[in-house]
Protein backbone atom coordinates (compact mmCIF):
# COMPACT_ATOMS: atom_id res chain seq x y z
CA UNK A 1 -15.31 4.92 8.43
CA UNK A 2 -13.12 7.88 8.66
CA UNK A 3 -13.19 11.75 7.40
CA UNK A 4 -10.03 12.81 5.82
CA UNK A 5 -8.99 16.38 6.09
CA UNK A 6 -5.88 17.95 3.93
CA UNK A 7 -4.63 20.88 3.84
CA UNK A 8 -1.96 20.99 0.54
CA UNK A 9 0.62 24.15 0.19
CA UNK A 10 3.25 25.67 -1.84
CA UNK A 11 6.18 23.15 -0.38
CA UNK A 12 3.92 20.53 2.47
CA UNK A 13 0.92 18.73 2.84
CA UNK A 14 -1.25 18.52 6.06
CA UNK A 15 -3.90 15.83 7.03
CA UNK A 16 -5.60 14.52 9.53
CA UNK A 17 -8.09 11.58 9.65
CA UNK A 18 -10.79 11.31 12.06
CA UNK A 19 -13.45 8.55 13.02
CA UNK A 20 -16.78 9.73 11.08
CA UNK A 21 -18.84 8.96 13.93
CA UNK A 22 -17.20 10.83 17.47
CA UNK A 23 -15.06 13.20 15.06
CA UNK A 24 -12.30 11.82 17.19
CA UNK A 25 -8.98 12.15 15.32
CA UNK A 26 -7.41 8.77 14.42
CA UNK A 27 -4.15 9.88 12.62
CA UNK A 28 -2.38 12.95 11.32
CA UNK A 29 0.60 13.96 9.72
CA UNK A 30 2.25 16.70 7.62
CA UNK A 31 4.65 16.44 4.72
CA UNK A 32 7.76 19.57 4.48
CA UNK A 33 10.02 20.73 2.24
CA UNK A 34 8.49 19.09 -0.86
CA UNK A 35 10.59 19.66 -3.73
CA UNK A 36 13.50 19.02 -1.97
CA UNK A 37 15.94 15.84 -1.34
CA UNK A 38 15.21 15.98 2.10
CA UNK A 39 11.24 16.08 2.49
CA UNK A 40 10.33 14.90 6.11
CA UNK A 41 7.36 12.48 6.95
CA UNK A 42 5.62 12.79 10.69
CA UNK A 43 2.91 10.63 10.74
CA UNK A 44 1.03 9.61 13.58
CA UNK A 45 -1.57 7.22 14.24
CA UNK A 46 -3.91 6.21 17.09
CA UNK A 47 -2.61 2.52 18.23
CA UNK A 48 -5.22 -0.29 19.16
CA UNK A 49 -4.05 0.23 22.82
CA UNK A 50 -5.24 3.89 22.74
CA UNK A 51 -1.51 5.63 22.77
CA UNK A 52 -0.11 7.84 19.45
CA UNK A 53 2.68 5.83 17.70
CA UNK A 54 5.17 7.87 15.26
CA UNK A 55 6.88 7.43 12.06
CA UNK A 56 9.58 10.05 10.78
CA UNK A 57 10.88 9.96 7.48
CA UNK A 58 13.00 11.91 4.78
CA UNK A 59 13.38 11.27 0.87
CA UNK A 60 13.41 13.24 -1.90
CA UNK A 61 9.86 14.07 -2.89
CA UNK A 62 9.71 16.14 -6.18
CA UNK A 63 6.00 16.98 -6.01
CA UNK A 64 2.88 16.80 -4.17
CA UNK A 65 1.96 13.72 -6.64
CA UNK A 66 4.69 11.92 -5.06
CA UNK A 67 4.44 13.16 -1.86
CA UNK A 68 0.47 12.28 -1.53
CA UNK A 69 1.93 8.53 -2.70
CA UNK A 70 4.92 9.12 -0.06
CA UNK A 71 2.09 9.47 2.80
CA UNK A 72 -0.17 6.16 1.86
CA UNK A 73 2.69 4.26 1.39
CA UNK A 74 3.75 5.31 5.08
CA UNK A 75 0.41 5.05 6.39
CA UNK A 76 0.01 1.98 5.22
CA UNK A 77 2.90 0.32 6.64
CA UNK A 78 1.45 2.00 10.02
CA UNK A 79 -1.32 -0.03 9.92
CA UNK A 80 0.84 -3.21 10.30
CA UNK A 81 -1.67 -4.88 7.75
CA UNK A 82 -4.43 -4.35 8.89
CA UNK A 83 -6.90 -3.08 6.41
CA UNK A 84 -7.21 -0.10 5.23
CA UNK A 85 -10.30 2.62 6.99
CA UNK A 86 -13.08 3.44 4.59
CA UNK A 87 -13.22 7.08 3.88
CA UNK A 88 -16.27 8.19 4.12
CA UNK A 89 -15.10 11.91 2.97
CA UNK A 90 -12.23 14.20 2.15
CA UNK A 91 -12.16 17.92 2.61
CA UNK A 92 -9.79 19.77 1.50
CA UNK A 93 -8.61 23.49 2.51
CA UNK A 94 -8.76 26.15 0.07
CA UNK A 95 -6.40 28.93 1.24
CA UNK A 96 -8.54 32.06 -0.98
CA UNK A 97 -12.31 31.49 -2.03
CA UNK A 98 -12.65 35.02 -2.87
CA UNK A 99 -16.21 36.32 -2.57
CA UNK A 100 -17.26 33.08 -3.93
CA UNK A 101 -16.65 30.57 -1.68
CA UNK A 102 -17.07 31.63 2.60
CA UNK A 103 -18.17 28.25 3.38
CA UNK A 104 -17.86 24.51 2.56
CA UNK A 105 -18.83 23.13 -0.75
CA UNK A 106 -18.78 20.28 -2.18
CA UNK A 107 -16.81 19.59 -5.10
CA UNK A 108 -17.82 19.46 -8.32
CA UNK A 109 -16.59 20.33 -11.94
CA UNK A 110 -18.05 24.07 -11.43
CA UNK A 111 -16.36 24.08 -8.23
CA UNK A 112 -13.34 22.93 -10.01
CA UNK A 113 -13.87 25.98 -12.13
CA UNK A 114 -14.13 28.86 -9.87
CA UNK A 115 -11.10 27.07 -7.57
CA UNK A 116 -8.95 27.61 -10.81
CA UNK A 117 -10.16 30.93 -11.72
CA UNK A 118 -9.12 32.30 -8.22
CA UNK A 119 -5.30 31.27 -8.76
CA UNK A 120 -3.83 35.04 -8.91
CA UNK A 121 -5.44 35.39 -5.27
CA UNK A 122 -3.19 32.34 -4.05
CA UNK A 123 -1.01 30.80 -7.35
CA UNK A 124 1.18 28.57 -4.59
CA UNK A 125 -1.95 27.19 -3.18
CA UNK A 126 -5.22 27.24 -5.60
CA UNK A 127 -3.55 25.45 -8.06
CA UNK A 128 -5.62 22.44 -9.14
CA UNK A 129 -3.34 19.60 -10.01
CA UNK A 130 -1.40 20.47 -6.70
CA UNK A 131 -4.70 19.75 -4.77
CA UNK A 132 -5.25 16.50 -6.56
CA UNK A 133 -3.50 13.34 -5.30
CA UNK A 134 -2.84 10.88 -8.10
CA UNK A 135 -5.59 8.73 -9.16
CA UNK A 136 -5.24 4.82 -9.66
């Protein structure tokens, strides 16, 4: 099972996976220039024979929907079809939490709530359907 860890701005997307038992990071990769028609993919992954393999791509990626589709579709093909990890659970990185939020929580609808309600602190980066990869 693995933790996933993102960290989504104004123009790139950060992440990192990690095994959920040793916290030992498995693969990581960060998405640039989104918006533009040449976005770059690094992605790296930790190979069964214990050595970091890369994959670098660029496409035009209009928005962090596409670009969070952009990354599975690369990680995926990184796998070499194998199946894909469990994730056991997902933070994500919320650049200004105000004086409401100084630690982790978990996310929930009120969460949701005060998240969108601290937008003027950081509109590039609180915004909630930025945050949100596409569902289905």
């Amino acid at each position: 099972m693995r933790v996933l860890v993102i960290n989504s701005g104004s123009s790139s997307i950060k992440y990192e996976t990690f095994d959920a038992k040793g916290l030992s990071p498995t693969a990581k990769g960060l998405l640039e220039r989104i918006g533009t028609p040449d976005s770059r993919l690094k992605h790296r992954w930790l190979s069964s024979s214990g050595s970091w393999e890369e994959i670098n791509e660029t496409r035009p990626v209009s928005n962090h929907r596409e670009g969070f589709s952009f990354i599975l579709e690369v990680s995926s093909r990184a796998r070499s079809g194998s199946e894909p990890p469990e994730i056991f659970g997902v933070g994500h990185r919320v650049v200004h939490g105000g004086e409401k939020f100084q630690e982790p929580a978990i996310i929930d609808d009120a969460v949701l709530e005060a998240i969108e309600q601290l937008v003027p602190l950081a509109p590039l980066h609180n915004t909630i359907p930025q945050m949100l990869p596409a569902s289905g």
